[in-house]
Protein backbone atom coordinates (compact mmCIF):
# COMPACT_ATOMS: atom_id res chain seq x y z
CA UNK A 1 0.00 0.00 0.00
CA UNK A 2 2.98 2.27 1.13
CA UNK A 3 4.45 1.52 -2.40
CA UNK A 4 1.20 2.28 -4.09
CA UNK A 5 1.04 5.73 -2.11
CA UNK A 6 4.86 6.69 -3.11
CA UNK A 7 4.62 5.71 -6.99
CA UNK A 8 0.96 7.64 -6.79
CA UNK A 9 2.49 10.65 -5.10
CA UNK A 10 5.98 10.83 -7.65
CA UNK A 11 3.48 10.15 -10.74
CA UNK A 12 1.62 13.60 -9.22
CA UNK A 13 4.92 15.38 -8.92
CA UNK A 14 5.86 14.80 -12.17
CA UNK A 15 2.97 16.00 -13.39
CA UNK A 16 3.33 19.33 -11.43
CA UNK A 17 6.89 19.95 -12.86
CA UNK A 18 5.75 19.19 -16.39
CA UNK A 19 2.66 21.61 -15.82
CA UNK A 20 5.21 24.17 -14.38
CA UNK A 21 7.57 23.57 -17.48
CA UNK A 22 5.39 23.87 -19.82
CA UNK A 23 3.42 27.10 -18.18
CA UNK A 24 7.35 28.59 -18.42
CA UNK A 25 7.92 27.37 -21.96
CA UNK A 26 4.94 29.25 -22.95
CA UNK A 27 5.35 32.75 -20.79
CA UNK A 28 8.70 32.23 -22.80
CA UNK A 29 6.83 32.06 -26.09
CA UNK A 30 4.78 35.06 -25.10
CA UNK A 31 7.36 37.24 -24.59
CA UNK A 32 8.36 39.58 -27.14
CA UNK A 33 10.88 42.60 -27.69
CA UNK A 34 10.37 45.85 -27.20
CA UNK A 35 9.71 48.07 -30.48
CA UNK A 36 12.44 50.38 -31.44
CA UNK A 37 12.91 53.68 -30.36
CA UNK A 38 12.16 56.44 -32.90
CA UNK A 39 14.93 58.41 -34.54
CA UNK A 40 15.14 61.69 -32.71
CA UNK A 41 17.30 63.26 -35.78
CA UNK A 42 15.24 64.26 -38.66
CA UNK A 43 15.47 61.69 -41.88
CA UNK A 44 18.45 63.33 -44.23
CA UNK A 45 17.22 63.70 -47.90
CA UNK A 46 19.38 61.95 -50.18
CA UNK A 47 20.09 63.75 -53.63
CA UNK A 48 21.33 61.62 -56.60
CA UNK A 49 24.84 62.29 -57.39
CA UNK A 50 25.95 63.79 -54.58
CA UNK A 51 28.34 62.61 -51.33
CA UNK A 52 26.64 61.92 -47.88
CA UNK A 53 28.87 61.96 -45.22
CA UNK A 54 28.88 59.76 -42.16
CA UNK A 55 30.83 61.34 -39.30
CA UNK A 56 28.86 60.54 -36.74
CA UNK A 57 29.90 56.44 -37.31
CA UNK A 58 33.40 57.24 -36.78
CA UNK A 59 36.42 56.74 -38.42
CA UNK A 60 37.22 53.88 -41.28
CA UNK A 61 39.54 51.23 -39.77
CA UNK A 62 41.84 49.14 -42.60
CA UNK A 63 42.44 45.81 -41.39
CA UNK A 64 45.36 44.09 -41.79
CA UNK A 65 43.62 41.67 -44.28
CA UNK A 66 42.44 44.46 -46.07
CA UNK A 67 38.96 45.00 -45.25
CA UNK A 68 36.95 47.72 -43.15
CA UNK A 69 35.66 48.45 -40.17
CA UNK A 70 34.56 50.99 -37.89
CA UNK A 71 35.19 51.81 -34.11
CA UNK A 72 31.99 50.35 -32.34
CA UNK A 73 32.10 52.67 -29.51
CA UNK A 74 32.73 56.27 -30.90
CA UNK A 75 29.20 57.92 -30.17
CA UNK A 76 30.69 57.02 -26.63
CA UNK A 77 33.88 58.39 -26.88
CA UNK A 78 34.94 61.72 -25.50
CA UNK A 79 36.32 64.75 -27.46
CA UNK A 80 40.05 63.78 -26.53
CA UNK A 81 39.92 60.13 -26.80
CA UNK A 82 38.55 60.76 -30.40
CA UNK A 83 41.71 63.10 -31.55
CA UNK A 84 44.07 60.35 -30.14
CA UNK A 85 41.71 57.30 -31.62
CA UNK A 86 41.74 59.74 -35.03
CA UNK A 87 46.00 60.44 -34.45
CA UNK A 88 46.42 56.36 -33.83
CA UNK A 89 43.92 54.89 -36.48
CA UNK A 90 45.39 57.59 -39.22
CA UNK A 91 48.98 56.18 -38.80
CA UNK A 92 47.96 52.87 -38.62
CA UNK A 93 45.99 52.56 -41.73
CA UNK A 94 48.40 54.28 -43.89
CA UNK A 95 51.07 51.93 -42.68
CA UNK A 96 48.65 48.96 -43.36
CA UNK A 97 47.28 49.98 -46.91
CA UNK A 98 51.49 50.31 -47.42
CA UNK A 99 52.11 46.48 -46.36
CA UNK A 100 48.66 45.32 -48.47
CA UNK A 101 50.11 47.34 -51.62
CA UNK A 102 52.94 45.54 -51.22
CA UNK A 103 52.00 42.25 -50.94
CA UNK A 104 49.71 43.06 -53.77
CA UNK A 105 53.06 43.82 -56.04
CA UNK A 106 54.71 40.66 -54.86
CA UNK A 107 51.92 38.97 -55.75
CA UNK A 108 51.65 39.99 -59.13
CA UNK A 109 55.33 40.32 -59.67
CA UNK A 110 55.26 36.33 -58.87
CA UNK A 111 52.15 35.57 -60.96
CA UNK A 112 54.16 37.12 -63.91
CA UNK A 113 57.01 35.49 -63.04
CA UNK A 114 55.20 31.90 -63.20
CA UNK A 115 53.53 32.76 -66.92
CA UNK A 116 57.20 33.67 -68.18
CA UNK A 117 58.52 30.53 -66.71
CA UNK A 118 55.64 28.18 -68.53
CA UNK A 119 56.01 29.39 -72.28
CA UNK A 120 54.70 26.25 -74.02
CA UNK A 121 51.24 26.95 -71.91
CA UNK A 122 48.07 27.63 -74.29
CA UNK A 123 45.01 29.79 -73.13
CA UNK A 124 42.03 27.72 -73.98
């Protein structure tokens, strides 16, 4: 009888936490994300032809692989830290873009090298 009692009373517990679970699983479900705030700058008008600039994103960063990126923080950053960020970043790119023109050359230089070098090769 006692065994009856304990398997009757886990079977009810499990039961509760599977209830509970799934209650949870569905207050999950229901929740959703908040809407977006509204733009508190007026909309630019865009006129064909002409430049836009966007200052207010920060400075263009050159990777070392060549590609671009932006500082993710600078609407954050003080007056100061963004002459030093725009001192640092301007030295740093123009040494980088000198390395990836570089190994651009050599690259090239070495892809001419290897057509000279195979002279009895046909272009389909």
């Amino acid at each position: 009888m006692r065994a009856c009692a304990a398997v009757l009373l886990a079977a009810l517990l499990l039961v509760s936490v599977c209830s509970a679970s799934e209650e949870g699983a569905e207050h999950k479900q229901e929740q959703h994300l908040p809407l977006p705030e509204t733009a508190s700058a007026p909309a630019r008008e865009l006129e064909l032809g002409k430049k836009l600039a966007l200052d207010e994103l920060g400075p263009l960063i050159v990777t070392s692989e060549g590609t671009l990126r932006r500082i993710a923080n600078w609407a954050h950053l003080s007056e100061p830290e963004r002459k030093v960020a725009l001192r640092r970043l301007a030295s740093r790119n123009r040494e980088r873009l000198a390395t990836l023109e570089e190994q651009q050359a050599a690259a090239a230089g070495t892809q001419q090298q290897q057509e000279v070098e195979l002279p009895g090769r046909q272009e389909l």
